[in-house]
N, C-alpha and C. Protein backbone atom coordinates (compact mmCIF):
# COMPACT_ATOMS: atom_id res chain seq x y z
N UNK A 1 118.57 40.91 57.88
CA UNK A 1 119.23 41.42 59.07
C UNK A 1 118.62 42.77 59.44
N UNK A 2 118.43 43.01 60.67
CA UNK A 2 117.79 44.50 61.07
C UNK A 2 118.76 45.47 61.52
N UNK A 3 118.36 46.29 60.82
CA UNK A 3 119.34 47.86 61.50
C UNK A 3 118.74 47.82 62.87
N UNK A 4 119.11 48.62 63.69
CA UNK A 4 119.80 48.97 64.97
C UNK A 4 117.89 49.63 65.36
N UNK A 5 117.58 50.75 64.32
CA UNK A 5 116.58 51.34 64.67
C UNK A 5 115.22 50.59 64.66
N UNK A 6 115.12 49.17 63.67
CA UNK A 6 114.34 48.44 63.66
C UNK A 6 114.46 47.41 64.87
N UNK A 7 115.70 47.73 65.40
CA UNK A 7 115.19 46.63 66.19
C UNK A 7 114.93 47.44 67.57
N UNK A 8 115.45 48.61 67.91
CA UNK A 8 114.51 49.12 68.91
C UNK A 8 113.35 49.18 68.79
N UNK A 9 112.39 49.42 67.14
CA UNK A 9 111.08 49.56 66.99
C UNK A 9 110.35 48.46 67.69
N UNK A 10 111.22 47.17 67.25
CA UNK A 10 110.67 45.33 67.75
C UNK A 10 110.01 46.05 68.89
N UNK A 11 111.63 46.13 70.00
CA UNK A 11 111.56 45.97 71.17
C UNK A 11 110.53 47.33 72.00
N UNK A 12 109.97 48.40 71.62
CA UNK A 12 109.53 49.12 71.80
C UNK A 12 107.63 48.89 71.24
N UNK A 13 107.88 47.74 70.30
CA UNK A 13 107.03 47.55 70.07
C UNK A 13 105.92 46.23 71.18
N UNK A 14 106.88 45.54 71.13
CA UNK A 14 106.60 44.32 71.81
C UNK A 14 106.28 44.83 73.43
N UNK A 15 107.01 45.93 74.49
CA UNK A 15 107.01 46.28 75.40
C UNK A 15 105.32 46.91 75.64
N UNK A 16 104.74 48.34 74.45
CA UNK A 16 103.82 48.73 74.55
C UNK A 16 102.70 47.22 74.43
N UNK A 17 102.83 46.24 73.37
CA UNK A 17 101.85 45.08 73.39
C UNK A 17 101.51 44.40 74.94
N UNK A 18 102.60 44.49 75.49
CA UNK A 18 102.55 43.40 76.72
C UNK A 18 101.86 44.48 77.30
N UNK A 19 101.78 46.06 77.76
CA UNK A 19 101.11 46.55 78.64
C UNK A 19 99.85 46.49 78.50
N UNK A 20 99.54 46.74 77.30
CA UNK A 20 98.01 46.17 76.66
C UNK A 20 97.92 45.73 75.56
N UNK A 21 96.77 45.04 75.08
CA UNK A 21 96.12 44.73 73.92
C UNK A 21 96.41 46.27 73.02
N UNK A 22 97.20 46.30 71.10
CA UNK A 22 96.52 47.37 70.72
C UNK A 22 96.34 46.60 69.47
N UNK A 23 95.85 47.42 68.27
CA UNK A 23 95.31 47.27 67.11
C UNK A 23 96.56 47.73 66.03
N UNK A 24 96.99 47.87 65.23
CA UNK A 24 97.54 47.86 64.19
C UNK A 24 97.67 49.08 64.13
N UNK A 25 97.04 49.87 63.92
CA UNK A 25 96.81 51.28 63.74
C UNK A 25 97.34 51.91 64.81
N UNK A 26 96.54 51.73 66.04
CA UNK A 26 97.53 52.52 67.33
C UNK A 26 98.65 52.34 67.76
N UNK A 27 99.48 50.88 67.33
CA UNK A 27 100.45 50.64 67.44
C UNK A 27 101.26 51.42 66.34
N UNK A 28 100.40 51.98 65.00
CA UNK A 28 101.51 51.99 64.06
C UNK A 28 101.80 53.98 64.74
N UNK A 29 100.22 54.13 65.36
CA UNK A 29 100.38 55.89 65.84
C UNK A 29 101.84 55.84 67.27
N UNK A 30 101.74 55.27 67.92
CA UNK A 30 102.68 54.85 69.07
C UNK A 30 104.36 54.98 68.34
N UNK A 31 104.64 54.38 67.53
CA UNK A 31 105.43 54.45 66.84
C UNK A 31 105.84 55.25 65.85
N UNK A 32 104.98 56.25 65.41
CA UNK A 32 105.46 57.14 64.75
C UNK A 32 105.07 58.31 65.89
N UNK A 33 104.72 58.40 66.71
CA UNK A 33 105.22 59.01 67.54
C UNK A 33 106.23 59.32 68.50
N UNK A 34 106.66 58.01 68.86
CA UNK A 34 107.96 58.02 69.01
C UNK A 34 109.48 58.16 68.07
N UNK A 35 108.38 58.50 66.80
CA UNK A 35 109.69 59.30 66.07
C UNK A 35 110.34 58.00 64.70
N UNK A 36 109.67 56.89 65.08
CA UNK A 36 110.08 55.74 64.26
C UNK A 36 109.56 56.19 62.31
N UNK A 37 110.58 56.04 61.25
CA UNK A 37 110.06 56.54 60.27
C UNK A 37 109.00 55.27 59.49
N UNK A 38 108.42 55.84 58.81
CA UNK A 38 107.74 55.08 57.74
C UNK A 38 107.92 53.53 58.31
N UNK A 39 109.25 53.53 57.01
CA UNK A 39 109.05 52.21 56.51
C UNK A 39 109.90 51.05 57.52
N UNK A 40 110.61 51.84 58.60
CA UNK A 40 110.56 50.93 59.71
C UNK A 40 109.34 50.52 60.42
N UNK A 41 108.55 51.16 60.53
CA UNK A 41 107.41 51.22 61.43
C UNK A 41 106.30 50.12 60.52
N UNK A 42 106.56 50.26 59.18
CA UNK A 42 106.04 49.09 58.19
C UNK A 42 106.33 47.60 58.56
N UNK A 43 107.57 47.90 58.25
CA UNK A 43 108.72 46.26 58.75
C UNK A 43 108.25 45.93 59.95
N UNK A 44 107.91 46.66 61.10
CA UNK A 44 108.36 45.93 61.97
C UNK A 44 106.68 45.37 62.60
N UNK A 45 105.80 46.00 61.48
CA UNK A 45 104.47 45.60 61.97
C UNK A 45 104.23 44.21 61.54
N UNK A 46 104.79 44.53 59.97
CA UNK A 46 104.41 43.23 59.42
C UNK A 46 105.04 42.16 60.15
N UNK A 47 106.11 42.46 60.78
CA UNK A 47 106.79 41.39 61.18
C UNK A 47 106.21 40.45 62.20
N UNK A 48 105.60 41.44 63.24
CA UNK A 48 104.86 41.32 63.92
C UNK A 48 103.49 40.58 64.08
N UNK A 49 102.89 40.73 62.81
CA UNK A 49 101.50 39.88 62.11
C UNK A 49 102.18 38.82 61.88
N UNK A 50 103.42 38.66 60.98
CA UNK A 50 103.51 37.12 60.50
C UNK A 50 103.69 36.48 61.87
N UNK A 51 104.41 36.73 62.90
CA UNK A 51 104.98 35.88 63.69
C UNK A 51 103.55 35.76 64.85
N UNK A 52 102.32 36.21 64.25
CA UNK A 52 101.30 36.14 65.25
C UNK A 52 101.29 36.88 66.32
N UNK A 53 102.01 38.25 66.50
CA UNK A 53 102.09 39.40 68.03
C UNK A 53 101.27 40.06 67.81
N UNK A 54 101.12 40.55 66.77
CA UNK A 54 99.65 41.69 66.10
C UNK A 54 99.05 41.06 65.40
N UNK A 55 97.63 41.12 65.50
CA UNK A 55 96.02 40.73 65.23
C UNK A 55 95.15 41.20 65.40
N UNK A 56 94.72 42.15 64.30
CA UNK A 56 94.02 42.71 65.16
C UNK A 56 92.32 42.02 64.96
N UNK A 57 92.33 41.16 64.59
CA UNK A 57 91.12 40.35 64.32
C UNK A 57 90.59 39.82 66.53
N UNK A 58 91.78 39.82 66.88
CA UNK A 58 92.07 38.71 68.28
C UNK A 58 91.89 40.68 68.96
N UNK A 59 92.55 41.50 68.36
CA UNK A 59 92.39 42.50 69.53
C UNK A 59 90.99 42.61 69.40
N UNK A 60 89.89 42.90 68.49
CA UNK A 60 89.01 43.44 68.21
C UNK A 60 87.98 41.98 69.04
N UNK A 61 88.01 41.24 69.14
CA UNK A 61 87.55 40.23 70.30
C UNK A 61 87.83 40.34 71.66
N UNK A 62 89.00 40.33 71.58
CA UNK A 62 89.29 41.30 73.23
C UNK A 62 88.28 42.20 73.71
N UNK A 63 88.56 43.01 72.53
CA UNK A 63 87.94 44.52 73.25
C UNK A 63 86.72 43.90 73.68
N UNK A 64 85.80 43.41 72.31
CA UNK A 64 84.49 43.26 72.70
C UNK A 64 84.08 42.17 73.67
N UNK A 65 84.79 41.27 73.78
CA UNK A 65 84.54 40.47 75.20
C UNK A 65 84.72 41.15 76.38
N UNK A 66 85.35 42.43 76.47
CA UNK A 66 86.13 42.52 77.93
C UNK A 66 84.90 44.02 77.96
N UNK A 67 84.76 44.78 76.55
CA UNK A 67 83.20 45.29 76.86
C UNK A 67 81.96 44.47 77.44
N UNK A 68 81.87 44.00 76.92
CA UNK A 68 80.85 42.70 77.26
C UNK A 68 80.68 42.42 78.60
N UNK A 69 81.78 42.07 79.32
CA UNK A 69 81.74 41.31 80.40
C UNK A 69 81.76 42.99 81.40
N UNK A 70 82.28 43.87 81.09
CA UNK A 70 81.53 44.95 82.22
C UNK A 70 80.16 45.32 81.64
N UNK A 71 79.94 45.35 80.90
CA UNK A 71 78.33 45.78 80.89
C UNK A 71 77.28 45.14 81.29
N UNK A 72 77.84 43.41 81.79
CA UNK A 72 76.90 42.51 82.32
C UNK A 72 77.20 42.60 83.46
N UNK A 73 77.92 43.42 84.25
CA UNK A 73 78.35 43.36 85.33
C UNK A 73 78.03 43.84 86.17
C-alpha cells in the first residue's frame, strides 16, 4: 500500500514523463528536487521500471534517433 507522499511522487512522476522522454537519473534529480526523500524517490522509480514507464535503455534510443533525424535534416 502507498503512503500519500509516494503516491504524489507516482503522479508527479508520470506527469514530468508524459511532457518528455527522461532517463532514470533526471527523473530521480526532478524528484529530489521537488523535495521527494530518498527512499520514496527509490520506490517509486523502481516501480516505474517494473511496470515498463522508465527505460532508460528506450530513452537512450529516443534521444539518439531524434538526434539523428535532425542532423540529417
Amino acid at each position: 500500500m502507498m503512503n500519500e507522499q509516494e503516491k504524489q511522487a507516482l503522479v508527479t512522476s508520470l506527469r514530468l514523463l508524459t511532457a518528455t522522454p527522461k532517463s532514470r537519473k533526471m527523473l530521480e534529480k526532478k524528484l529530489a528536487e521537488k523535495g521527494y526523500a530518498a527512499e520514496v524517490i527509490e520506490k517509486t522509480l523502481g516501480s516505474l521500471e517494473t511496470q515498463g514507464l522508465l527505460n532508460d535503455r528506450a530513452f537512450a534510443q529516443t534521444l539518439f534517433h531524434s538526434l539523428m533525424g535532425r542532423r540529417l535534416s
